[in-house]
N, C-alpha and C. Protein backbone atom coordinates (compact mmCIF):
# COMPACT_ATOMS: atom_id res chain seq x y z
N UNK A 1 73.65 -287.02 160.62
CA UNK A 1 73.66 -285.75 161.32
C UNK A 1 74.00 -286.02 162.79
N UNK A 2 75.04 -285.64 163.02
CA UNK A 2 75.70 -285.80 164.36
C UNK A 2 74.80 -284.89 165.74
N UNK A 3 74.56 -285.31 166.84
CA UNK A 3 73.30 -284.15 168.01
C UNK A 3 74.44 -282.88 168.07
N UNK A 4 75.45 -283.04 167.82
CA UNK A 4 76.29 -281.49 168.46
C UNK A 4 75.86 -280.57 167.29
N UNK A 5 75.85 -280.75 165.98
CA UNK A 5 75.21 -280.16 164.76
C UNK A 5 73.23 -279.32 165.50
N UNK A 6 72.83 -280.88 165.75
CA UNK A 6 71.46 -280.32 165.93
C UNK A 6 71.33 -279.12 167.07
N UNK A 7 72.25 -279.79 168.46
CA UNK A 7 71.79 -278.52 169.61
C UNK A 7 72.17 -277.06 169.03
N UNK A 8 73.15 -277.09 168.25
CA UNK A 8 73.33 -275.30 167.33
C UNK A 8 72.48 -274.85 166.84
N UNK A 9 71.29 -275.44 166.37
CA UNK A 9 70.07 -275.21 165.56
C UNK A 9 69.46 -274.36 166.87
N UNK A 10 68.35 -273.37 166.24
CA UNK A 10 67.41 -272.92 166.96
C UNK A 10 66.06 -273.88 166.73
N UNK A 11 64.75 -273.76 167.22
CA UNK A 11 64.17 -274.64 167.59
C UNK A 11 63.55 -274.75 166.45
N UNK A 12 63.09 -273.94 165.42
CA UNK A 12 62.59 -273.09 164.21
C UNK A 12 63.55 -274.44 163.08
N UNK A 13 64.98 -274.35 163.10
CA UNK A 13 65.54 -274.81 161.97
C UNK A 13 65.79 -276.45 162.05
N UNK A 14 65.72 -277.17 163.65
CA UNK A 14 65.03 -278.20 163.48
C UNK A 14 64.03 -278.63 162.97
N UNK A 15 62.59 -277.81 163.13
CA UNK A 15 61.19 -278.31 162.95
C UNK A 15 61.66 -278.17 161.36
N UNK A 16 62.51 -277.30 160.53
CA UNK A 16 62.25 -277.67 159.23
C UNK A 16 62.80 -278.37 158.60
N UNK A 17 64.02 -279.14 159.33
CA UNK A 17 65.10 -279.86 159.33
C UNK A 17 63.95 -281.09 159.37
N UNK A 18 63.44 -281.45 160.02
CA UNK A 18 62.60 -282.18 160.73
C UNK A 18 61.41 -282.68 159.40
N UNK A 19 60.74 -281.67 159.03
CA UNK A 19 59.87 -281.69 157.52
C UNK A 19 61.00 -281.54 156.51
N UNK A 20 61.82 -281.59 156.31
CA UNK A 20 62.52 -281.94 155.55
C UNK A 20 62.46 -283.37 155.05
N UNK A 21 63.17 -284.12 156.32
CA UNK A 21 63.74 -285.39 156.28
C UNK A 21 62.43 -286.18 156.46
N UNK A 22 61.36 -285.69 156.57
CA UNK A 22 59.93 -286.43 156.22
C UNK A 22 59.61 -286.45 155.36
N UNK A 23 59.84 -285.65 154.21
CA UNK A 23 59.67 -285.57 152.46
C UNK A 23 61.02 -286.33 152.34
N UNK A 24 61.91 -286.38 152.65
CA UNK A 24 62.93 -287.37 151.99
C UNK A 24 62.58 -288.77 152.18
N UNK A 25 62.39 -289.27 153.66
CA UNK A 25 61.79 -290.35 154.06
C UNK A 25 60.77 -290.96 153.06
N UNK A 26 59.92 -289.91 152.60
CA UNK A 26 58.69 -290.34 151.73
C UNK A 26 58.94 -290.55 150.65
N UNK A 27 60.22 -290.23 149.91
CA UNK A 27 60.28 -290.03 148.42
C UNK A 27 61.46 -291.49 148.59
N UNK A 28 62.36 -292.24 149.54
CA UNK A 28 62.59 -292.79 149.79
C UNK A 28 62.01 -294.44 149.47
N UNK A 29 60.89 -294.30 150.43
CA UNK A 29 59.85 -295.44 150.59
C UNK A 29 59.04 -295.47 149.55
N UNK A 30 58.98 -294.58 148.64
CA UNK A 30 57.89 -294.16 147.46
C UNK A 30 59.10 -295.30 146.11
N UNK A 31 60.44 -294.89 146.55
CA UNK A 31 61.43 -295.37 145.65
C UNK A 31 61.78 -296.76 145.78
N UNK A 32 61.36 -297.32 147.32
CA UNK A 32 61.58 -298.63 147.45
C UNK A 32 60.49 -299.81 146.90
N UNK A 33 59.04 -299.55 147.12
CA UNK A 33 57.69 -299.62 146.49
C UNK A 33 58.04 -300.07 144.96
N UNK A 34 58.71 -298.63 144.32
CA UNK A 34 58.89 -298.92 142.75
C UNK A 34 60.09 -299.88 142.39
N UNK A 35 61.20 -300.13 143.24
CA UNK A 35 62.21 -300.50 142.68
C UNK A 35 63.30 -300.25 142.36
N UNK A 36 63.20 -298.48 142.88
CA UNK A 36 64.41 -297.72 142.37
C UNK A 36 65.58 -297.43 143.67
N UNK A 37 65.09 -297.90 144.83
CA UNK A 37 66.09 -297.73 145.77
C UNK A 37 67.09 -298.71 145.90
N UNK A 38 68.21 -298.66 145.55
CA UNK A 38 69.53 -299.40 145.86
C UNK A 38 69.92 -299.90 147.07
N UNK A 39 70.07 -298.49 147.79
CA UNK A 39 70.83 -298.84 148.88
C UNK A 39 69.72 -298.51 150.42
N UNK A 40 68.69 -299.49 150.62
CA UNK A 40 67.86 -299.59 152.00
C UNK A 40 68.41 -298.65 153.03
N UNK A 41 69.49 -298.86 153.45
CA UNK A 41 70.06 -298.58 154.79
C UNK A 41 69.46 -297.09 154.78
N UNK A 42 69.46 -296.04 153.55
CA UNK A 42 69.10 -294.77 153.79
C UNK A 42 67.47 -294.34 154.41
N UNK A 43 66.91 -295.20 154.60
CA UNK A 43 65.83 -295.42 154.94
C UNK A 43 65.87 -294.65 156.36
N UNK A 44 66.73 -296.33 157.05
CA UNK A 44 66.84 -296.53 158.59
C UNK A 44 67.54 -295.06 159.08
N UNK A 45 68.78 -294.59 158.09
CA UNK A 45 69.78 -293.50 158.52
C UNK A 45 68.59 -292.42 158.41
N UNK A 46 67.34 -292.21 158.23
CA UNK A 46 66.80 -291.37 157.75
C UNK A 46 65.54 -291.24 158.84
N UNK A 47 65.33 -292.32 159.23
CA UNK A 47 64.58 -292.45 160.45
C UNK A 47 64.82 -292.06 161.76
N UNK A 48 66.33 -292.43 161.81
CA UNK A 48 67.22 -291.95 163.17
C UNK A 48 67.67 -290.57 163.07
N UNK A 49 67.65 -290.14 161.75
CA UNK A 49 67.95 -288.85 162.17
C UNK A 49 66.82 -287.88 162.82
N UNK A 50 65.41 -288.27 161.98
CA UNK A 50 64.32 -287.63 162.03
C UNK A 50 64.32 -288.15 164.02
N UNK A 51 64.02 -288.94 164.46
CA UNK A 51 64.28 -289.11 166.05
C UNK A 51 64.96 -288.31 167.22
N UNK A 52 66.73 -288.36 166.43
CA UNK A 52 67.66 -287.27 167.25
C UNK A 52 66.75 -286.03 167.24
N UNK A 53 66.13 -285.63 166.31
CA UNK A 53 66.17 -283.92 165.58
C UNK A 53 64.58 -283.95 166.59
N UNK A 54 63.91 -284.46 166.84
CA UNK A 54 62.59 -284.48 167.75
C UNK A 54 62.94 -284.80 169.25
N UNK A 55 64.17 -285.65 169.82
CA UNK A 55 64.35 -285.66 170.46
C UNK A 55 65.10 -284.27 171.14
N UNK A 56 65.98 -283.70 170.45
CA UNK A 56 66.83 -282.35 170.62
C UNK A 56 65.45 -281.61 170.99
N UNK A 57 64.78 -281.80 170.27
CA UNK A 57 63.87 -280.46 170.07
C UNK A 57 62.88 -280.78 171.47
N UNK A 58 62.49 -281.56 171.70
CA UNK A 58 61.80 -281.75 173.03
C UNK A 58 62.32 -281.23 174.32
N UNK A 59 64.12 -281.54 174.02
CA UNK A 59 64.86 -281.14 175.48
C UNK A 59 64.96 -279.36 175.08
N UNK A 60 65.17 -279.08 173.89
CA UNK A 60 65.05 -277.94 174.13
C UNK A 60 63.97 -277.07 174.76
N UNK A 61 62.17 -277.41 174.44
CA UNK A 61 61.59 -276.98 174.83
C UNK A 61 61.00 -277.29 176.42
N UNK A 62 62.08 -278.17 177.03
CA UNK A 62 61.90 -278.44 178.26
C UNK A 62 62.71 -277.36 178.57
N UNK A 63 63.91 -277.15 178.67
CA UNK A 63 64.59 -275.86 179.09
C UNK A 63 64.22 -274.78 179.24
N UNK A 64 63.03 -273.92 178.05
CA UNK A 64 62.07 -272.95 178.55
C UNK A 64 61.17 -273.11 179.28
């Protein structure tokens, strides 16, 4: 997820963007535990996104 995507978001469709990619994260790590995750890297790509999307969202609520 690229930040020019996220700043279009209102602050509302991050935070669920946001719990989103925390149930993915979890079902992720739940998959690596068992054995069923292939490809790791989605982990890390999954971590950084959850970061950008908290970071956006912080500068946004600095602006109000």
């Amino acid at each position: 997820m690229k930040p020019s995507e996220i700043r279009e978001m209102t602050a509302n469709e991050i935070e669920n963007k946001e719990k989103e990619l925390r149930e993915d994260l979890f079902r992720l790590k739940f998959k690596l535990a068992t054995g069923e995750l292939e490809d790791t890297s989605k982990i890390k790509l999954t971590r950084r996104d959850i970061a950008r999307l908290k970071t956006i969202l912080k500068e946004k609520k600095a602006e109000v």
